[in-house]
Structures are given as C-alpha cells and as structure tokens.
C-alpha atoms as a PDB file:
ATOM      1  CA  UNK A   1     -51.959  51.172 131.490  1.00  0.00           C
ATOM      2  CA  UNK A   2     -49.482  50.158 128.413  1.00  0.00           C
ATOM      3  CA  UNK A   3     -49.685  50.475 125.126  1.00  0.00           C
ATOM      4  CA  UNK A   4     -47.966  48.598 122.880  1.00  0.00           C
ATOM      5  CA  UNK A   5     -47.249  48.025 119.335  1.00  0.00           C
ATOM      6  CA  UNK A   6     -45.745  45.416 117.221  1.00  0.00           C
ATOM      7  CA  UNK A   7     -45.000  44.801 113.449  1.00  0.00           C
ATOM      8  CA  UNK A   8     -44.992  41.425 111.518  1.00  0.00           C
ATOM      9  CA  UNK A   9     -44.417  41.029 107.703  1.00  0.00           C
ATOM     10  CA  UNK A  10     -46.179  39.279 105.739  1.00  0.00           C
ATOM     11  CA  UNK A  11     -43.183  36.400 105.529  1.00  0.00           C
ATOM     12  CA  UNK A  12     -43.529  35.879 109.289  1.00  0.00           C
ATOM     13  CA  UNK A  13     -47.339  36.010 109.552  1.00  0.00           C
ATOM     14  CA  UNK A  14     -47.993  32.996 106.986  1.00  0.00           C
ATOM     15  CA  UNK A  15     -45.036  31.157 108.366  1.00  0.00           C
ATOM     16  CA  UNK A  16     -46.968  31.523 111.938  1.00  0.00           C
ATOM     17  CA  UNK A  17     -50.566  30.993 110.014  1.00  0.00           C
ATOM     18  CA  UNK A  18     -51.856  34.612 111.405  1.00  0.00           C
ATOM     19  CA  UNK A  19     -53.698  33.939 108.866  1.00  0.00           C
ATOM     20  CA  UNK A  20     -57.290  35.657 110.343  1.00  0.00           C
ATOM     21  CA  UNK A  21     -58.830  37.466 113.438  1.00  0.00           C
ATOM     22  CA  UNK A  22     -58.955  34.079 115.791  1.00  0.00           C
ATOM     23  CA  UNK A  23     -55.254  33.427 114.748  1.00  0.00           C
ATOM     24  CA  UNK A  24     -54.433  36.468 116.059  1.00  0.00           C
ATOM     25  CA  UNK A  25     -56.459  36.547 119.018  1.00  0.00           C
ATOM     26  CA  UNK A  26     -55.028  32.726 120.160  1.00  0.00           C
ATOM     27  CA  UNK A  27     -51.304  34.580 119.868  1.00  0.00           C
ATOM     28  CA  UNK A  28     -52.027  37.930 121.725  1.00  0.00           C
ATOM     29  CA  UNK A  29     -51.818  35.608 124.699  1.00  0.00           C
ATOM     30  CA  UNK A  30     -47.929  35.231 123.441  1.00  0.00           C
ATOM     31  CA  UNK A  31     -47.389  39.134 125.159  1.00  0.00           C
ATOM     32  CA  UNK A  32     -48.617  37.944 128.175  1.00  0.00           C
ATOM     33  CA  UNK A  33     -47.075  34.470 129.370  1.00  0.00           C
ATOM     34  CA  UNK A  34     -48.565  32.449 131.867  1.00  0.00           C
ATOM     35  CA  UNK A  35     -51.881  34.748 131.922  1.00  0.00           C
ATOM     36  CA  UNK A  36     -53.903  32.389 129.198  1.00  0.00           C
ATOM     37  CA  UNK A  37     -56.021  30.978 131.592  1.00  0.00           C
ATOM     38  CA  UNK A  38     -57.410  34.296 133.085  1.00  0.00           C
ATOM     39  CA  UNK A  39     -59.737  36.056 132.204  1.00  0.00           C
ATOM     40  CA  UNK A  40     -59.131  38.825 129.377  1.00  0.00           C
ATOM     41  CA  UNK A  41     -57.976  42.263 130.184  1.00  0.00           C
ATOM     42  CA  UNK A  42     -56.921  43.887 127.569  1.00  0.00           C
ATOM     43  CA  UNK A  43     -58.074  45.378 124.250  1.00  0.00           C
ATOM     44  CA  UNK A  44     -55.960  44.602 120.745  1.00  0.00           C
ATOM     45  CA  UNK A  45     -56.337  45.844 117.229  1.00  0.00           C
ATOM     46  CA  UNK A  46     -55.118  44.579 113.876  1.00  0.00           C
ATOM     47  CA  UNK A  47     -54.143  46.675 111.085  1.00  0.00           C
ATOM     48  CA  UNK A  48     -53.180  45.748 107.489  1.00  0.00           C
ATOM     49  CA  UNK A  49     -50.079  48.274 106.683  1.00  0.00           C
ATOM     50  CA  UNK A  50     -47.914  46.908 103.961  1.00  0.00           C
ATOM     51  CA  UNK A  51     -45.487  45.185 104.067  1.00  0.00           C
ATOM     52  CA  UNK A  52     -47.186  43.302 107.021  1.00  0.00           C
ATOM     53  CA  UNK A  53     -49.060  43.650 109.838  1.00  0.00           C
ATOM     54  CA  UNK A  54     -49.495  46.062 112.758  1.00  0.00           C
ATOM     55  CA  UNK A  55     -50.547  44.725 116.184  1.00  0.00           C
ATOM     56  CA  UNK A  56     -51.783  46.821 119.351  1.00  0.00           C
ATOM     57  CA  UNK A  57     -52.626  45.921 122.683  1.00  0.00           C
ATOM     58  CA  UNK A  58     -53.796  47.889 125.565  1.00  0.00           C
ATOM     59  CA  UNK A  59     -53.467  46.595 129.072  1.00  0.00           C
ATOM     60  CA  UNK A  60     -53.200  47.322 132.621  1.00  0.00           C
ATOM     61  CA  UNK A  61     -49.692  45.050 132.708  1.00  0.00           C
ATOM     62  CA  UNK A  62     -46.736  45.440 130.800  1.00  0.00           C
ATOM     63  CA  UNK A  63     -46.503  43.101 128.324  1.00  0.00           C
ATOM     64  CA  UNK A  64     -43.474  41.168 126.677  1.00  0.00           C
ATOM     65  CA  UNK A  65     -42.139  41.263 123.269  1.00  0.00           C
ATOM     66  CA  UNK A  66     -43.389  37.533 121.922  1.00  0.00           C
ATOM     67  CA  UNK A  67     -40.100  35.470 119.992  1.00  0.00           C
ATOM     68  CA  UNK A  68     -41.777  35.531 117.294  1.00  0.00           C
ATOM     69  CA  UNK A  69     -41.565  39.030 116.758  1.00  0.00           C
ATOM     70  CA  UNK A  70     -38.117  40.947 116.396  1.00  0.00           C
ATOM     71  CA  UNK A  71     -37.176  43.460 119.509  1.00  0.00           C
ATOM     72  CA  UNK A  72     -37.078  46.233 117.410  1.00  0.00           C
ATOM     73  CA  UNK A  73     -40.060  45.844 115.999  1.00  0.00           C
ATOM     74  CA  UNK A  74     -41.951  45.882 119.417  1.00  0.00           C
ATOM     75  CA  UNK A  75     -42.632  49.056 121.564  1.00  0.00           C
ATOM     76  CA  UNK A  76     -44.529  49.736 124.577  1.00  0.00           C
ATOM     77  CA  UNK A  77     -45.328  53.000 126.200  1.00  0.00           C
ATOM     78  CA  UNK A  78     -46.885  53.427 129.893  1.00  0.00           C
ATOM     79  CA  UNK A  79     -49.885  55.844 129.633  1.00  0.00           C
ATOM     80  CA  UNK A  80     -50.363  58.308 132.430  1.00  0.00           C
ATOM     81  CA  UNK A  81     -53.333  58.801 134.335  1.00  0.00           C
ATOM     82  CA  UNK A  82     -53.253  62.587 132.780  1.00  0.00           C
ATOM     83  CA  UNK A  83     -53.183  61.480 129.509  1.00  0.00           C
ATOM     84  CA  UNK A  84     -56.949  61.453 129.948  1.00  0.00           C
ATOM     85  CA  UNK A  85     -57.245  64.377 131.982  1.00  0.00           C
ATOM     86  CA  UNK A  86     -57.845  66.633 128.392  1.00  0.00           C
ATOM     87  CA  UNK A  87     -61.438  67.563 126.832  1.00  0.00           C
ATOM     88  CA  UNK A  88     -60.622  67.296 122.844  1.00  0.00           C
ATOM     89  CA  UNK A  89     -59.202  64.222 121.391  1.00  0.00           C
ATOM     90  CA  UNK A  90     -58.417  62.672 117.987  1.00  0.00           C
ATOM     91  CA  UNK A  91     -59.665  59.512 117.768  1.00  0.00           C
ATOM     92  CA  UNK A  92     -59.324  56.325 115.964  1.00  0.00           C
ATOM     93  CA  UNK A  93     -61.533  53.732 116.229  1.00  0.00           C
ATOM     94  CA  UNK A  94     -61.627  50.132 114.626  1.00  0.00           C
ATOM     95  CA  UNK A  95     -65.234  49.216 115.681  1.00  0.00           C
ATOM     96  CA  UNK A  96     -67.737  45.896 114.891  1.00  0.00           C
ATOM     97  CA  UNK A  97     -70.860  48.027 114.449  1.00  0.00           C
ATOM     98  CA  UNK A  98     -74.040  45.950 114.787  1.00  0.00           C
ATOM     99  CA  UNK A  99     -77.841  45.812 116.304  1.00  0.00           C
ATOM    100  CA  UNK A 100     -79.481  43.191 118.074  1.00  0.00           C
ATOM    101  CA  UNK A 101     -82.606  42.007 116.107  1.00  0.00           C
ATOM    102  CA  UNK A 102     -85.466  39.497 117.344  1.00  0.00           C
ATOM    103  CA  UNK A 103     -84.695  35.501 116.540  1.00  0.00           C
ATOM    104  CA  UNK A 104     -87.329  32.654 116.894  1.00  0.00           C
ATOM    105  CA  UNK A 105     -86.982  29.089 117.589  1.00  0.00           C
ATOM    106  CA  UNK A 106     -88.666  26.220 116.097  1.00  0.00           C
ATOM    107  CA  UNK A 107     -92.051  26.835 118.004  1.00  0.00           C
ATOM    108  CA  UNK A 108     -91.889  30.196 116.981  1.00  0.00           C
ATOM    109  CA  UNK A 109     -91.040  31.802 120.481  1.00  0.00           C
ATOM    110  CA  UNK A 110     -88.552  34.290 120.890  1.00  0.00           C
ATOM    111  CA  UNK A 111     -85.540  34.068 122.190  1.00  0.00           C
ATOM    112  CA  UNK A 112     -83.796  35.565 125.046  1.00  0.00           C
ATOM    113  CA  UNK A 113     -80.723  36.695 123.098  1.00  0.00           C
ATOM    114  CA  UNK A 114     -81.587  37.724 119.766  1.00  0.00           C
ATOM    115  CA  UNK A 115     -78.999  37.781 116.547  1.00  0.00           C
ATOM    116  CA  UNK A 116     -76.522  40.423 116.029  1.00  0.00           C
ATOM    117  CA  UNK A 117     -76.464  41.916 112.125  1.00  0.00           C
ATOM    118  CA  UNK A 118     -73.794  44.094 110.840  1.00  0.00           C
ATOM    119  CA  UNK A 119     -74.427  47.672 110.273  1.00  0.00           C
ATOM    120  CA  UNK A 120     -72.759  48.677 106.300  1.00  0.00           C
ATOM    121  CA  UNK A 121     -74.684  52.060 105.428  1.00  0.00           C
ATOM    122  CA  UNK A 122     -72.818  55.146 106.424  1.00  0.00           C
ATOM    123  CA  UNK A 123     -76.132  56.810 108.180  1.00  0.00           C
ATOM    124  CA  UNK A 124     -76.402  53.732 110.160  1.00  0.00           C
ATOM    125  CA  UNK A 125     -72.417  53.914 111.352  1.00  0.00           C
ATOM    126  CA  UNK A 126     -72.537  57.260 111.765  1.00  0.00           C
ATOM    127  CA  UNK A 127     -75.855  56.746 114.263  1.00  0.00           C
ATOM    128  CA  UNK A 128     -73.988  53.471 115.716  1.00  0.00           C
ATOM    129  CA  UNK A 129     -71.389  56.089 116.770  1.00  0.00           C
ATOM    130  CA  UNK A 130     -73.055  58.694 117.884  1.00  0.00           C
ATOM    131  CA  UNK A 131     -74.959  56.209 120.217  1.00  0.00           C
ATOM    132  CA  UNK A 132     -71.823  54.786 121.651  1.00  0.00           C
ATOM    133  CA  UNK A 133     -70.566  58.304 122.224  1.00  0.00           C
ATOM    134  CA  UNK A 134     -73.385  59.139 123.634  1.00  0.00           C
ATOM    135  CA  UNK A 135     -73.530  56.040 126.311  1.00  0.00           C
ATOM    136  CA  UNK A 136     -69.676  56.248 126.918  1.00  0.00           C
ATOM    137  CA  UNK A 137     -69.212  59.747 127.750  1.00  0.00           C
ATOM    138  CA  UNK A 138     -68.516  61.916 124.676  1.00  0.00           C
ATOM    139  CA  UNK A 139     -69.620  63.246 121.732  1.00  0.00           C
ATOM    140  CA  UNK A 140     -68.238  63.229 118.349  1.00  0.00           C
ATOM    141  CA  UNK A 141     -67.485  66.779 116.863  1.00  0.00           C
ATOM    142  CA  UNK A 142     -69.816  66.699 113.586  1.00  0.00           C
ATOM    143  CA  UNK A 143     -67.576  69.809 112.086  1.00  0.00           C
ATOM    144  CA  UNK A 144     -65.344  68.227 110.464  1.00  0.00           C
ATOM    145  CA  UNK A 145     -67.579  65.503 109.713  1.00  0.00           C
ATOM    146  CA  UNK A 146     -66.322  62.320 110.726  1.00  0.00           C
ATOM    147  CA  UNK A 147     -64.539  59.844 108.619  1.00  0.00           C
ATOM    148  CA  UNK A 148     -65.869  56.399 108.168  1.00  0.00           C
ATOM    149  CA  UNK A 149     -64.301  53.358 106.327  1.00  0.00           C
ATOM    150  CA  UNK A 150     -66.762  51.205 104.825  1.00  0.00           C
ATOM    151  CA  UNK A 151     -67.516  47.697 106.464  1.00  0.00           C
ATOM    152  CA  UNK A 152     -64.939  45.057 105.413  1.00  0.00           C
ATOM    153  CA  UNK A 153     -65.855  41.628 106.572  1.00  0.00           C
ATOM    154  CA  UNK A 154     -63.592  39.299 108.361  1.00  0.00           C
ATOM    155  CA  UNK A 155     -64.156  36.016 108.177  1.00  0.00           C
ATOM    156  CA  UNK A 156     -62.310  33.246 110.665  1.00  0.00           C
ATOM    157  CA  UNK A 157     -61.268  29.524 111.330  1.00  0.00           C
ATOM    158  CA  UNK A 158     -61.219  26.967 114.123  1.00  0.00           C
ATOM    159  CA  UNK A 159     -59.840  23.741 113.811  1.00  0.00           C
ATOM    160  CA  UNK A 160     -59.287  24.597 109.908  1.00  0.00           C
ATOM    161  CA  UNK A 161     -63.036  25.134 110.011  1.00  0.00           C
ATOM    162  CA  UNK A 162     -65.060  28.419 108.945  1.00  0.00           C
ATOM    163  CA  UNK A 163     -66.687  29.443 112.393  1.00  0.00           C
ATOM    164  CA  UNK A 164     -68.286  32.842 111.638  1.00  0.00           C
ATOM    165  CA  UNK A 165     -67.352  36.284 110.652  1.00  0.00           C
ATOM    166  CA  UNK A 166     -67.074  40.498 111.785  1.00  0.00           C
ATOM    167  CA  UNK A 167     -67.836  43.693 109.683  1.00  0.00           C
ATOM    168  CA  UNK A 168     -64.587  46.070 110.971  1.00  0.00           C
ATOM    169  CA  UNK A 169     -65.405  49.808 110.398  1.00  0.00           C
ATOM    170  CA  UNK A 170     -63.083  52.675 110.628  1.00  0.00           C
ATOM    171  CA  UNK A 171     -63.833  55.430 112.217  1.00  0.00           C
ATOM    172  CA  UNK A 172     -62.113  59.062 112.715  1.00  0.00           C
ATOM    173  CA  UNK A 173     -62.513  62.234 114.054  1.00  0.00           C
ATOM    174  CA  UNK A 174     -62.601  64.598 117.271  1.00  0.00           C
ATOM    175  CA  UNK A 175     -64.102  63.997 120.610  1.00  0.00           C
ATOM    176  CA  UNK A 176     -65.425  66.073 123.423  1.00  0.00           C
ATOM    177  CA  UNK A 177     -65.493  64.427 126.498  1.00  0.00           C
ATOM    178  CA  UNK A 178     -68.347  64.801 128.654  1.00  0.00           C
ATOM    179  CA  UNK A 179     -68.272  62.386 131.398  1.00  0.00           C
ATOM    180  CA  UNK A 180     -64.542  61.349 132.321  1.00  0.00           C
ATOM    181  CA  UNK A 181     -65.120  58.726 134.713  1.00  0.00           C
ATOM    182  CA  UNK A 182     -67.588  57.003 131.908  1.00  0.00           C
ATOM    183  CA  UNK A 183     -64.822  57.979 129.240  1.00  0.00           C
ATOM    184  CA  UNK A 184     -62.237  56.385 131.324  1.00  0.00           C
ATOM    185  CA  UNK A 185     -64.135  53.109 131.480  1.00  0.00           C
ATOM    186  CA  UNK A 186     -64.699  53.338 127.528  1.00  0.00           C
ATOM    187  CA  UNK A 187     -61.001  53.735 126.905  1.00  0.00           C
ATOM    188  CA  UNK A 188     -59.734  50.882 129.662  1.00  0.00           C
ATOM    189  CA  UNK A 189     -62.945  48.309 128.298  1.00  0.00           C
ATOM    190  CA  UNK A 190     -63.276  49.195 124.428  1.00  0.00           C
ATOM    191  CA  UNK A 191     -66.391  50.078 122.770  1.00  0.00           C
ATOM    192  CA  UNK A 192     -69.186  47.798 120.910  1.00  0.00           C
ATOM    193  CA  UNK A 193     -68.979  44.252 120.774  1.00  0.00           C
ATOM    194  CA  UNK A 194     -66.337  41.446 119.617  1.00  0.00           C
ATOM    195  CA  UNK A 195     -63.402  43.063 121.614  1.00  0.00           C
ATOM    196  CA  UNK A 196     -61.633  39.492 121.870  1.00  0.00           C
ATOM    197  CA  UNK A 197     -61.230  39.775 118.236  1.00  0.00           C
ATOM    198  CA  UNK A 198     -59.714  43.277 118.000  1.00  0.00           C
ATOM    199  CA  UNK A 199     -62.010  45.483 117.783  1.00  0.00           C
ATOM    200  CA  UNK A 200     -63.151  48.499 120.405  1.00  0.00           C
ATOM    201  CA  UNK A 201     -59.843  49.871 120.720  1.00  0.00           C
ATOM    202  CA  UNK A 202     -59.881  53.842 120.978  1.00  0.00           C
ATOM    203  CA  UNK A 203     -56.599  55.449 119.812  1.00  0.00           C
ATOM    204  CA  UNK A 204     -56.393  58.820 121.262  1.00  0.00           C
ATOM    205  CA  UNK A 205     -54.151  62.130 120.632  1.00  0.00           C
ATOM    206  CA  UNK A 206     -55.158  65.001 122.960  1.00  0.00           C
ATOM    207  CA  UNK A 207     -55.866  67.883 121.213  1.00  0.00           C
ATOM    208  CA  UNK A 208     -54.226  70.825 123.507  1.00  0.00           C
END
C-alpha cells in the first residue's frame, strides 16, 4: 500500500476549478494515469489547511505526482504490512456519518433502498462511531474521550449544476484493535459511505 500526500494553494486550486468534492474526485484520477476507466481502488481525503489544500490518497499502486502539482510538494510513502501488526493506534478519521431511513413512492410503497440523512448531534456521531468500530474490528478508547468536529456540509457541481451534498465529520482518538484481519479490510476499503468523495480514510500512528 502507498500513501501519499500532496499540497495545492489556493492560487492553483481556483486556476484548476478544485473548486468542491466532485472537482476533486474527477482529478484524483490525475495520480493514476491510464487507470480512469477501472474500477476505484483507493481511498482520498481533502483537508482545508491554509494557505491551500491538502490531498491524500491511499492505494495499493504507487501513484504519480500529477503536473499540476509541484514535485516538492508531493510525497508518497510505502506502508508495510507491520505497520498494522500493533494493538493501539491514533486515529484520524474524516467520516460522512449517516442512517438509512424508510422512503415511499407515489403509491405509497416502500422502497428497496431507502434515503440516507446526515447524522449532526454529537451523541449520534459518537454512536455512528462506535458502531463502525464495532463492525470493523476495534473499539474506540472512551478515556480520553474522543474528539469530534461538528458536521460541515459539502455541497457539489456537475456540469456547473448543484447535484447534491455530504456532512464531513472529524473524528479523533485511540483505537484498540480487536479483529486484525477485519481491521485490515477497514483500513485498505475506508469506513461509512461516500468514499469516492473523500471520505473513510483512517489515518493511523501506532501507539508503541
């Protein structure tokens, strides 16, 4: 697996219209010539740090610095297979918290997939985690209490059109692992939904 990392000012990002989450999702592709008709496989994660922008992907190939970004302002790192051999881990997790409600059509019959509503309260996110911990194979160290960001929404465009939105949450804090081939599969796939659009991501520093 690689990790990588890349910066963009604000300059560069309106001159290239990264201008919201599908933007940025139509140019991770740019790190990975020639793959843009496969399927996805990788994870990526957008964060605001002024002056700019910082960009991470995590993939099973190495990817390339993109020309629109300059070389020193693009690292990658191989992870090892025993980087997730330890128990305790910092995490960092930009997430798109949300529960699947019941939706009706015109006839008043329910439908097969329901809707998908954000979760905002901090009980709720903290319960939204502790359920994905749960199902992925961890749990989330309550002491210290976790940290959670509040809910900002992200709205974004197609064709210069508004096409929907995601509520990004924050989260920090410690993690046990209890299951490390279900951990594994959490870290390699992300966690919750809208993953295309840079959220799931775990960043991880062991705790030794």
């Amino acid at each position: 697996m690689y990790l990588s990392k890349l910066e963009v000012d604000f300059e560069t990002a309106g001159k290239l219209y990264l201008t919201d989450l599908y933007r940025w999702h139509q140019h991770s592709w740019d790190l990975f010539p020639g793959r843009n008709h496969e399927k996805r496989q990788f994870l990526t994660r957008l964060d605001p740090v002024a002056p700019g922008f910082r960009f991470y992907t995590l993939s099973a190939i190495e990817p390339v610095c993109p020309k629109w970004v300059p070389r020193e302002s693009f690292q990658v790192k191989k992870i090892h297979e025993s980087f997730l051999s330890y128990t305790l881990y910092r995490f960092d997790l930009r997430a798109n918290p949300t529960k699947k409600i019941k939706s009706f059509n015109e006839k008043g019959e329910e439908k097969k997939n329901g809707k998908r509503i954000a979760l905002l309260k901090e009980e709720d996110l903290l319960q939204w985690l502790n359920r994905k911990a749960e199902a992925n194979g961890f749990e989330v160290i309550q002491n210290p209490k976790p940290e959670i960001e509040p809910p900002v929404q992200n709205a974004f465009f197609k064709d210069k059109s508004f096409r929907g939105s995601h509520f990004g949450a924050v989260f920090k804090g410690i993690l046990k692992v209890k299951d490390p081939a279900l951990f594994k599969k959490a870290f390699l796939e992300g966690i919750g939904s809208a993953k295309s659009f840079g959220f799931g991501m775990l960043l991880l520093q062991p705790v030794k």
